[in-house]
Protein backbone atom coordinates (compact mmCIF):
# COMPACT_ATOMS: atom_id res chain seq x y z
CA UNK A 1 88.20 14.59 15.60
CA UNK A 2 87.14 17.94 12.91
CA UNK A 3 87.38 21.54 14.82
CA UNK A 4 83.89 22.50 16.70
CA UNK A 5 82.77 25.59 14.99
CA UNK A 6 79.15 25.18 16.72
CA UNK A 7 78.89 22.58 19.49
CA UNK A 8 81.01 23.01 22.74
CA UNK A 9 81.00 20.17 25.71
CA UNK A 10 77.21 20.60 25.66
CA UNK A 11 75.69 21.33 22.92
CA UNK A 12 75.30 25.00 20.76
CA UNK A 13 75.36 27.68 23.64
CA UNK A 14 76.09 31.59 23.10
CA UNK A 15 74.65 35.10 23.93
CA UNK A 16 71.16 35.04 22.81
CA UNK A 17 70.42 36.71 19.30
CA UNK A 18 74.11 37.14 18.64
CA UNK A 19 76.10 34.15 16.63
CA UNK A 20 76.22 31.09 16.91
CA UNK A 21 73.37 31.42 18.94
CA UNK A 22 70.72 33.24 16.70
CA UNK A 23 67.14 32.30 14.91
CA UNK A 24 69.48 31.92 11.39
CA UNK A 25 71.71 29.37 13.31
CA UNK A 26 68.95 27.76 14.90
CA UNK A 27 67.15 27.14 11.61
CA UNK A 28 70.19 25.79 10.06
CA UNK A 29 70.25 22.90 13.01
CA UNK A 30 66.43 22.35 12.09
CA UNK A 31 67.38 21.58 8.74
CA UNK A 32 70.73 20.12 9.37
CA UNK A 33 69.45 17.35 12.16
CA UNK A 34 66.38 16.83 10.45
CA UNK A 35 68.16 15.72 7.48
CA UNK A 36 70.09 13.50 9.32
CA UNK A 37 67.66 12.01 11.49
CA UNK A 38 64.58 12.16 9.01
CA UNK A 39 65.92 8.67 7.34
CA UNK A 40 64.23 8.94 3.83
CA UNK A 41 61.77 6.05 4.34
CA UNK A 42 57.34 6.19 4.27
CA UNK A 43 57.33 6.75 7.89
CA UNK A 44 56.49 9.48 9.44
CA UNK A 45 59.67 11.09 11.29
CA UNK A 46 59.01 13.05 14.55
CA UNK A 47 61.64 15.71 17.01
CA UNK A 48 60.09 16.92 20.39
CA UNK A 49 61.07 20.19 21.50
CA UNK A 50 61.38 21.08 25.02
CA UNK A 51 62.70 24.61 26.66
CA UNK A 52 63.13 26.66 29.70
CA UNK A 53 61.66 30.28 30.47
CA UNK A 54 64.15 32.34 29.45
CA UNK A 55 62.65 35.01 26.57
CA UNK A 56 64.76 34.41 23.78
CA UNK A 57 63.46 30.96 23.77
CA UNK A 58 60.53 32.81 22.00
CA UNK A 59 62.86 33.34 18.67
CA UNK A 60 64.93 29.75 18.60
CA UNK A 61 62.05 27.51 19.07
CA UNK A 62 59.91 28.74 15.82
CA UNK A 63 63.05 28.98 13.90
CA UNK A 64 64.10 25.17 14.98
CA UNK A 65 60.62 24.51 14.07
CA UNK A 66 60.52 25.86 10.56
CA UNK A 67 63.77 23.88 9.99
CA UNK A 68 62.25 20.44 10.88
CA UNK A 69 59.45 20.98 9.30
CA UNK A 70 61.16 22.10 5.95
CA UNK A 71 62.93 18.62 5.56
CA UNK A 72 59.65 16.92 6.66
CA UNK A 73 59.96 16.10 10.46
CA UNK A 74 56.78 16.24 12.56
CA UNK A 75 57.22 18.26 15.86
CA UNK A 76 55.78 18.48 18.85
CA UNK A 77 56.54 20.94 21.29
CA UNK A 78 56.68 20.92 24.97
CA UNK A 79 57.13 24.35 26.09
CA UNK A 80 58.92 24.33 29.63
CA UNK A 81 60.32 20.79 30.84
CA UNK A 82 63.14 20.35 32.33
CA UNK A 83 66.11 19.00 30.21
CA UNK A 84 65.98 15.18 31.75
CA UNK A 85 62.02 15.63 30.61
CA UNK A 86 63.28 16.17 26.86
CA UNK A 87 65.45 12.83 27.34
CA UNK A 88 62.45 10.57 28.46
CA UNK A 89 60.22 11.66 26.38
CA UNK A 90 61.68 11.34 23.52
CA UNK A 91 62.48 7.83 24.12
CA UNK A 92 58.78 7.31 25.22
CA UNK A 93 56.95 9.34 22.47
CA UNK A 94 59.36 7.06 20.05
CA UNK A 95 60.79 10.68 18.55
CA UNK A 96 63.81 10.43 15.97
CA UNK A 97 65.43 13.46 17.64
CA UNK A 98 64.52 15.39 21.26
CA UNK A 99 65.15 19.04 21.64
CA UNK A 100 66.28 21.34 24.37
CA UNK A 101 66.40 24.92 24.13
CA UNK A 102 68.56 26.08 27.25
CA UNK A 103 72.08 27.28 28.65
CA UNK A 104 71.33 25.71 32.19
CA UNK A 105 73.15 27.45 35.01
CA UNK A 106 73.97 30.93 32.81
CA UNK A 107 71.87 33.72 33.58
CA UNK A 108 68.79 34.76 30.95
CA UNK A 109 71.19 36.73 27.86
CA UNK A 110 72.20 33.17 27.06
CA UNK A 111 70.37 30.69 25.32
CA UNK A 112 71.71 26.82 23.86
CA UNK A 113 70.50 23.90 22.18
CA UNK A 114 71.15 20.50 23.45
CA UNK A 115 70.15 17.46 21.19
CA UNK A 116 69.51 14.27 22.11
CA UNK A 117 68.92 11.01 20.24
CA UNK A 118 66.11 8.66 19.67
CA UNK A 119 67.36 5.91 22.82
CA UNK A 120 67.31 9.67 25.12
CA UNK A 121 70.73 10.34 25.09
CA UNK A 122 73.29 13.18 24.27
CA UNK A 123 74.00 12.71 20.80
CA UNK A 124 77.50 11.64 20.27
CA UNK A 125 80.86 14.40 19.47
CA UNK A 126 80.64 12.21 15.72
CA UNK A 127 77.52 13.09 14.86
CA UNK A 128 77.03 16.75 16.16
CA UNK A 129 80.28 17.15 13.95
CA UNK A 130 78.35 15.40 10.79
CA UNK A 131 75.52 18.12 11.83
CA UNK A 132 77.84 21.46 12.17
CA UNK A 133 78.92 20.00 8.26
CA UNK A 134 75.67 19.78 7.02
CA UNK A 135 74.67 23.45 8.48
CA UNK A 136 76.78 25.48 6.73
CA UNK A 137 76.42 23.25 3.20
CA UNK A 138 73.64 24.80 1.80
CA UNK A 139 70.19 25.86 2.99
CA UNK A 140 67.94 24.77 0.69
CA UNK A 141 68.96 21.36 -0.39
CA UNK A 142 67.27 18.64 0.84
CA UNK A 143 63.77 20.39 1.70
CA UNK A 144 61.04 18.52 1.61
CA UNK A 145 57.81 18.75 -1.25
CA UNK A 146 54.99 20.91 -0.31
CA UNK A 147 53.09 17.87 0.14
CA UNK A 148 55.56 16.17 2.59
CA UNK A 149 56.32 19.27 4.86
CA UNK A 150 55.93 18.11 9.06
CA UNK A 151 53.33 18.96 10.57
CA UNK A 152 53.34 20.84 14.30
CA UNK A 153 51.86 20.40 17.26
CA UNK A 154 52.15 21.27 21.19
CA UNK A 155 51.71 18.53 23.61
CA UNK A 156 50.32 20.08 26.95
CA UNK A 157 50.51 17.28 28.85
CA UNK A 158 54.33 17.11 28.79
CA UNK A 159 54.96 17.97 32.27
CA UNK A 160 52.57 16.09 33.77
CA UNK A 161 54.34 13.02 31.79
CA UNK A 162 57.26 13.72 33.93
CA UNK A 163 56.26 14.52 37.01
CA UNK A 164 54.15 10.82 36.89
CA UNK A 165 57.87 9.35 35.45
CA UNK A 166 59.84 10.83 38.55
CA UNK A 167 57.07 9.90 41.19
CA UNK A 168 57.58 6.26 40.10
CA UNK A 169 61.61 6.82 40.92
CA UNK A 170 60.87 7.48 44.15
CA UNK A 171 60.30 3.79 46.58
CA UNK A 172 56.42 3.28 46.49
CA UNK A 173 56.94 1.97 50.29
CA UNK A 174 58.13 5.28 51.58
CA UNK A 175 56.32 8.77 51.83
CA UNK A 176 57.69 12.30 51.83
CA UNK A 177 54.75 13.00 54.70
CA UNK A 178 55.40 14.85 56.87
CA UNK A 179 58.50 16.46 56.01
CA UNK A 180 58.95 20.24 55.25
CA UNK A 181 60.87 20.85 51.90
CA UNK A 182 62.59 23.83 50.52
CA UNK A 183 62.37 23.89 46.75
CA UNK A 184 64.17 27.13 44.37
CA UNK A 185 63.52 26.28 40.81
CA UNK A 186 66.09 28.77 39.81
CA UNK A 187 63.00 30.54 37.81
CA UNK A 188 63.66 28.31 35.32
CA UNK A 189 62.50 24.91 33.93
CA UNK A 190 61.45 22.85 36.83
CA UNK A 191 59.09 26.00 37.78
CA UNK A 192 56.12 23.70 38.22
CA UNK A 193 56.97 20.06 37.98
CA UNK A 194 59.33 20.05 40.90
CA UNK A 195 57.24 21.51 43.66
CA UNK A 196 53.73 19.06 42.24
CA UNK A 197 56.42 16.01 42.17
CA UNK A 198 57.23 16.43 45.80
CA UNK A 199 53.58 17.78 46.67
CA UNK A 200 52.09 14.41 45.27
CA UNK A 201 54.66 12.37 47.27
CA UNK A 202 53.29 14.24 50.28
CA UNK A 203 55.58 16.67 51.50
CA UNK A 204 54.97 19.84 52.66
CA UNK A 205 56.88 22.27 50.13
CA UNK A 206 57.57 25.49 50.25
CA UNK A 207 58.80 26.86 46.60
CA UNK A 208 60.71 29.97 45.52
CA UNK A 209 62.15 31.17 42.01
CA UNK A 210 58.89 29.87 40.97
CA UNK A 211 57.89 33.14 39.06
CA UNK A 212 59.66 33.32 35.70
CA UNK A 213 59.43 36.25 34.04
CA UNK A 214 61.76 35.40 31.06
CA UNK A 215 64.71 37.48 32.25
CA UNK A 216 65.16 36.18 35.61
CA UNK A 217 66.09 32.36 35.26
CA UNK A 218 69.04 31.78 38.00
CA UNK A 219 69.23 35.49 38.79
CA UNK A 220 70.33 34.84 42.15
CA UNK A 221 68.24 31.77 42.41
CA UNK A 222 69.17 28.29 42.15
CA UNK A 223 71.72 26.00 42.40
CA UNK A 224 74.55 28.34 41.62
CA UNK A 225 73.35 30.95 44.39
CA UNK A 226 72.51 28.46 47.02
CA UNK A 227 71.90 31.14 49.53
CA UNK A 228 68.74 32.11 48.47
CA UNK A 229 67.75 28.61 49.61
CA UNK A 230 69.82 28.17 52.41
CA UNK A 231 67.63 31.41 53.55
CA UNK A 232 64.68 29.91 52.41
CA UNK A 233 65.21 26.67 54.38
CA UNK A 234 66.05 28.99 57.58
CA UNK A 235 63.07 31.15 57.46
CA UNK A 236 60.45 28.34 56.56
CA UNK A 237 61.92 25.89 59.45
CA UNK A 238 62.24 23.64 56.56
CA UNK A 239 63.83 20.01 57.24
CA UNK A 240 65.70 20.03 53.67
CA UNK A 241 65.96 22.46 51.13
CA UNK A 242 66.62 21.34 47.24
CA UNK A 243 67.75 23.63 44.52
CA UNK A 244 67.53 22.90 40.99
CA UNK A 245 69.33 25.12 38.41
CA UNK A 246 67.51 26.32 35.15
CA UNK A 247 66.96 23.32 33.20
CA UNK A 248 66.60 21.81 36.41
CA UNK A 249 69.29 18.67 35.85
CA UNK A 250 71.65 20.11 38.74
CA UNK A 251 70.81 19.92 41.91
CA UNK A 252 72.12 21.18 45.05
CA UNK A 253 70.90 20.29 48.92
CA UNK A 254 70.90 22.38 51.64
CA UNK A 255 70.33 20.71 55.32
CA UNK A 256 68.10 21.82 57.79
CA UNK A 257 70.60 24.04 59.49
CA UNK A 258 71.04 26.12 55.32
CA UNK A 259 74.86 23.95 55.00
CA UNK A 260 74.86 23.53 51.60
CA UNK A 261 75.67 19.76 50.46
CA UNK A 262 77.72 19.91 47.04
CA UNK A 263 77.42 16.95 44.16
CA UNK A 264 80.19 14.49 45.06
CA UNK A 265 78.67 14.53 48.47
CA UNK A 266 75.52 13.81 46.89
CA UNK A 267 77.29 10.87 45.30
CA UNK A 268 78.21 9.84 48.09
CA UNK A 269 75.25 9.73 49.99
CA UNK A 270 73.40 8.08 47.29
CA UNK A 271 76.22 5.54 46.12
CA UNK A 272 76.86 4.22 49.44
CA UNK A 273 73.25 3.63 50.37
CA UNK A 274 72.55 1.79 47.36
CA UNK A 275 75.85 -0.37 47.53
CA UNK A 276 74.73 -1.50 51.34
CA UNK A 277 70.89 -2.07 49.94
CA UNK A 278 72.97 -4.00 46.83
CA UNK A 279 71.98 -2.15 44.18
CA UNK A 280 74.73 -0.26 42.71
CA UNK A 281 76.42 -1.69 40.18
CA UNK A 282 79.39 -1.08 38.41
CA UNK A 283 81.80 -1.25 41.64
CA UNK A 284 81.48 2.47 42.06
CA UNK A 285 80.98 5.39 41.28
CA UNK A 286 81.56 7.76 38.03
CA UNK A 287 82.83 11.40 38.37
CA UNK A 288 84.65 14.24 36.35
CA UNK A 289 88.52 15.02 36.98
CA UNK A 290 86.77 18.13 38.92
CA UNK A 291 85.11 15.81 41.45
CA UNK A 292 87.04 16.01 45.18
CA UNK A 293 90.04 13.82 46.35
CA UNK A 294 88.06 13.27 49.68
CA UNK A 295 85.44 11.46 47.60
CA UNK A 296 87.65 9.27 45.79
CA UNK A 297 89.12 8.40 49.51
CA UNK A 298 85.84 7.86 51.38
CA UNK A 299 84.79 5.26 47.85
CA UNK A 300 88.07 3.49 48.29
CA UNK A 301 87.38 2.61 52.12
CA UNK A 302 84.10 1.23 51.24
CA UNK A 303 85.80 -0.85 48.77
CA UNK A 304 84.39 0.89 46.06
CA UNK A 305 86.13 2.67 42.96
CA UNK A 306 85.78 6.34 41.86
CA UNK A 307 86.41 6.42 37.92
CA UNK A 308 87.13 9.98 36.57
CA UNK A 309 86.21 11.49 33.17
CA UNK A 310 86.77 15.20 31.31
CA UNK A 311 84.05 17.41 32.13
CA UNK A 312 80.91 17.09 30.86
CA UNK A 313 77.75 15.16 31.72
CA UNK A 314 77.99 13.58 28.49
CA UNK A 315 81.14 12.01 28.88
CA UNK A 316 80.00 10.33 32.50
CA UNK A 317 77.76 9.04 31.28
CA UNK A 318 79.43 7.56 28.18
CA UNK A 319 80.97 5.44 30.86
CA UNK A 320 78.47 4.73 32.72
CA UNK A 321 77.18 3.08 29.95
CA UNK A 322 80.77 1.66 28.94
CA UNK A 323 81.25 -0.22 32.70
CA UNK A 324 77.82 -0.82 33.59
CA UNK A 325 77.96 2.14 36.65
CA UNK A 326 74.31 3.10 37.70
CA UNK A 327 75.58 6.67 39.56
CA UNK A 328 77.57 8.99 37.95
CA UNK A 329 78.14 12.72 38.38
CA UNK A 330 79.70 16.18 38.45
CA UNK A 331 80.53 18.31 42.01
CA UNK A 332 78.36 20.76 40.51
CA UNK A 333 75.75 18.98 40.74
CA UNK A 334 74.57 17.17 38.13
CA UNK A 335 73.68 13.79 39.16
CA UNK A 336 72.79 10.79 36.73
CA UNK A 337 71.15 7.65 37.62
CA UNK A 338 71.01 5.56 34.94
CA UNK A 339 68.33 3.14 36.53
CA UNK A 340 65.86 6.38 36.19
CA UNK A 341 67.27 8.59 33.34
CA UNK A 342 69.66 9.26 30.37
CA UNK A 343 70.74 12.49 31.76
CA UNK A 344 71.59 14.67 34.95
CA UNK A 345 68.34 14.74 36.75
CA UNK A 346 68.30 17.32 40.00
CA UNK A 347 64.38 15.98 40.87
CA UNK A 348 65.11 12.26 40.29
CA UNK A 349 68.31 12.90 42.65
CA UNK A 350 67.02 15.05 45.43
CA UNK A 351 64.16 11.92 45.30
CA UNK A 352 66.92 9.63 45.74
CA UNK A 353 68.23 11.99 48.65
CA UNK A 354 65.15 11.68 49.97
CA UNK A 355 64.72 8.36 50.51
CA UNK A 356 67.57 7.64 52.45
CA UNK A 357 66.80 10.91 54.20
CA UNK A 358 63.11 9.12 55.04
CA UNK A 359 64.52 5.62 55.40
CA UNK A 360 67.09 6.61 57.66
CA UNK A 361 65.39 9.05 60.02
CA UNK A 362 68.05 11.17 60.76
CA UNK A 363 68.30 14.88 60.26
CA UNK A 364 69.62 15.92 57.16
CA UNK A 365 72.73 17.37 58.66
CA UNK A 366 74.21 14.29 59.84
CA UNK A 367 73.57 12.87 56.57
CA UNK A 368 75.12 15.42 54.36
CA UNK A 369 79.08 15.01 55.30
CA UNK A 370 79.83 11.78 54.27
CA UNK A 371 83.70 12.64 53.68
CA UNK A 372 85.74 15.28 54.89
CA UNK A 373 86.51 17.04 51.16
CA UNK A 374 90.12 17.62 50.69
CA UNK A 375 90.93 21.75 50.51
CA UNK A 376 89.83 22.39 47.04
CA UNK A 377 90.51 25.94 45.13
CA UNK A 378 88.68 26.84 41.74
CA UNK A 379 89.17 30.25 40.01
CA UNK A 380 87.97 31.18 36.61
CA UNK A 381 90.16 33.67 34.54
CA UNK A 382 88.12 35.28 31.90
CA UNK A 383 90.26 35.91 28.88
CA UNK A 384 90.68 37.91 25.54
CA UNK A 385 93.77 35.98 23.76
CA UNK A 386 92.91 32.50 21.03
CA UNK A 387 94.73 30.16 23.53
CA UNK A 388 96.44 31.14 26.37
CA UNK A 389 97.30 27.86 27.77
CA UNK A 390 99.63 27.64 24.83
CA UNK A 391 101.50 30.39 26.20
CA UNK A 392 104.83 29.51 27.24
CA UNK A 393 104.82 31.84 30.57
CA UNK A 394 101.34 29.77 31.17
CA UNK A 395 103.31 26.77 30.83
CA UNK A 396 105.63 27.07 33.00
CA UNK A 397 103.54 28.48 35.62
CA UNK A 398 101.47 25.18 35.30
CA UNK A 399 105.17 23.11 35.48
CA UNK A 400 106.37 24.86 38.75
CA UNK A 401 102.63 24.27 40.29
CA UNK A 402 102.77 20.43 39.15
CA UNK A 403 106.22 20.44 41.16
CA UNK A 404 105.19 22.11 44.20
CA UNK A 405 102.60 19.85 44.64
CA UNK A 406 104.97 17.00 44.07
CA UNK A 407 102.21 14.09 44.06
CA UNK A 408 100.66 15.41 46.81
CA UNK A 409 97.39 17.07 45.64
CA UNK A 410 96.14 17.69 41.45
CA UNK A 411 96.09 20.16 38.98
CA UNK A 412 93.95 20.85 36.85
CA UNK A 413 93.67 23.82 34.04
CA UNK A 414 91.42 23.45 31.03
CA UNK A 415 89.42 26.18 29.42
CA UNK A 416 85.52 26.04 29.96
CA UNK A 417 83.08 24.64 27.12
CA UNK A 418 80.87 26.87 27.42
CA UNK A 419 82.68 30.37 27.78
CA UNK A 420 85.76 32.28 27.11
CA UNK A 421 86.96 31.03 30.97
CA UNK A 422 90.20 29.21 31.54
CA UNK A 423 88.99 27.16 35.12
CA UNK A 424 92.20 26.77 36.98
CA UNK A 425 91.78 24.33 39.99
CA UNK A 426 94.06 22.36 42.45
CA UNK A 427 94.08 20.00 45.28
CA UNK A 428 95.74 19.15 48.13
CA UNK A 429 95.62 18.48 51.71
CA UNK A 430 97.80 21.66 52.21
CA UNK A 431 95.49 24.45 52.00
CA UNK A 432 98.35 27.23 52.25
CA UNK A 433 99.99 25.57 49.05
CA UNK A 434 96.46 25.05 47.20
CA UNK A 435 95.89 28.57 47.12
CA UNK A 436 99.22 29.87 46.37
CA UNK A 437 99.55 27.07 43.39
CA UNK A 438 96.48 28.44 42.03
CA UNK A 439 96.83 32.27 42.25
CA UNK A 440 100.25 31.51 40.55
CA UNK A 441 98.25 29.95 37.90
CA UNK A 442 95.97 32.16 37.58
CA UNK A 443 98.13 35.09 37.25
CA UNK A 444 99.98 33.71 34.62
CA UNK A 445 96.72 32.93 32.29
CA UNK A 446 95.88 36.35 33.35
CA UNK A 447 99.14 38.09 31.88
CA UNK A 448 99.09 35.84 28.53
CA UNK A 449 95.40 36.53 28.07
């Protein structure tokens, strides 16, 4: 596979107004996908555009726009939906190409641009590298007459679309009645679709980081600072609380006591109920190398397999759809169920949550352990250096760790997608060890870096 100059694990993602991820660079995907996915025959060929509320959304979605609608794509724009929102409605809106204009979890000086493809789904690594090759090979070949030029439109129905689409996920013979829920919409996407979902399904919800302002998407909101809604569950008495992170396709649960309840135990919860109701298929479950040891254990016992991928939604899913798995996911949250939706969903999971938190009638908190998580450790080093993990100091470190935990726990080091972070993270069920395997680790990427 070609060197990524634009596209990391998940799509084009950088500072906002400062390369790659600028109104020029932006254009140049306009006109780059368009050509690709605008096929050349009488038709007319259509890209939906969704985004979240951070500001600089306000200079990447004209200037993917204009691109489009230079080589002759119609567009229609959503203006905030959550990411999963972009995926469905592009399938059901019959759209050549779907649009989101986010960096999810990051806080509001970053922006990205996620693509997905006419069946909803993450375009593939081959074709965002046929894309990056057509952007920097010439900006005005290809345009389309003045005659021919798409036309633009914004559909304000959008989220209504997919708050009706995520109601129908939930099991018409239960009802959220009765039940006080916490909702943070990180400020971002989900802002209004998440607390009407669960408002129409009858709970009683009580919503923060529902104020966007442009600059304060997951500023200490969300499902990266689950605090805010562990406090929020607390001071509302609330009998679950659900945070969604800025596109809103993470999501992280918080019982009624403000425990927080990561992604592989969401997995967990979910995959197991649906394998005793009969309805998970695959034989298990699919994770990320990231995903906890004590999940893989607490799968096995069931008689159930955990199958691990690299990181990246994308990539679960690629085999979800490969072995015919129906849950998939990453610890962080991001939670696909690919009998509802092409993508990590946090609404269409905390739904799923839900109903076995309804059909059960327990409280939350006995619910939310369903394995005792092996002692985990996960530090990011931020570095300067091209590649430290081809230091040879970094390698050795990494050999001596791999040997102290001699088979009994994993190590994993692998720079981020997304970020100049090398994520350093081990395993084991000797916490002492863990740690110390780690900071060694660490230090090491720290000294090369």
């Amino acid at each position: 596979m070609g060197e990524r100059k634009y596209f990391g694990t998940d799509g084009i993602r950088g500072r906002a107004n400062v390369h790659p991820m600028t109104a020029e660079v932006a254009l140049r995907v306009g006109l780059a996908a368009g050509k690709l996915f605008n096929t050349g025959d009488d038709r007319r060929h259509l890209v939906v555009i969704g985004k979240d509320t951070r500001l600089s959304g306000y200079t990447i979605e004209p200037a993917l726009v204009a691109g489009f609608a230079s080589v002759g794509m119609d567009v229609r724009t959503f203006g905030p939906v959550p990411t999963p929102g972009v995926a469905m409605l592009t399938r059901s809106m019959r759209a050549d190409l779907g649009v989101m204009i986010s960096a999810s979890h990051n806080d509001y000086a970053d922006n990205g641009i996620k693509l997905f493809g006419p069946d909803g789904y993450k375009l593939s690594d081959e074709i965002e590298l046929k894309i990056e090759a057509m952007m920097d090979d010439g900006l005005d070949k290809g345009l389309a007459p003045s005659d021919r030029l798409g036309r633009v439109k914004r559909i304000d129905d959008a989220q209504a679309r997919y708050i009706e689409i995520a109601k129908q996920a939930f099991p018409r013979r239960l009802s959220l009645k009765g039940l006080r829920i916490a909702v943070d919409c990180a400020n971002g996407a989900g802002y209004k679709v998440a607390p009407t979902t669960l408002f129409e399904l009858g709970a009683e919800v009580c919503a923060v980081g529902v104020s966007p302002d442009g600059l304060n998407i997951n500023a200490e909101c969300g499902s990266t600072h689950p605090a805010t809604l562990a406090e929020a569950v607390k001071r509302y008495r609330a009998d679950i609380g659900i945070a969604l992170d800025g596109d809103a396709d993470r999501l992280i649960i918080c019982d009624e006591k403000g425990q927080v309840v990561d992604g592989d135990q969401i997995m967990a919860l979910v995959g197991l109920d649906w394998a005793r109701r009969g309805i998970l298929t695959g034989g298990g479950v699919v994770a990320t190398v990231m995903s906890n040891l004590g999940l893989e254990r607490r799968l096995t016992a069931e008689g159930l397999t955990l199958e691990r991928t690299k990181v990246g939604d994308r990539y679960v899913m690629e085999r979800m759809r490969e072995g015919g798995f129906n849950i998939g996911g990453e610890q962080s949250g991001h939670i696909i169920l690919h009998d509802h939706a092409t993508t990590g969903d946090g609404l269409m999971a905390a739904l799923q949550v839900l109903a076995v938190l309804v059909d059960s009638g327990k409280p939350m908190s006995e619910l939310a352990r369903q394995f005792d998580p092996v002692p985990q450790r996960l530090e990011n080093v931020r570095y300067g250096a091209e590649k430290p993990l081809e230091s040879e100091a970094v390698k050795a470190a990494i050999r001596q760790a791999e040997a102290a935990l001699d088979g009994q726990g994993r190590l994993l080091v692998r720079p981020s997608g997304t970020e100049k972070l090398i994520r350093v993270m081990a395993e084991g069920d000797d916490e002492a060890l863990v740690r110390q395997v780690v900071s060694d680790v660490s230090a090491a990427v720290r000294a090369a870096g």
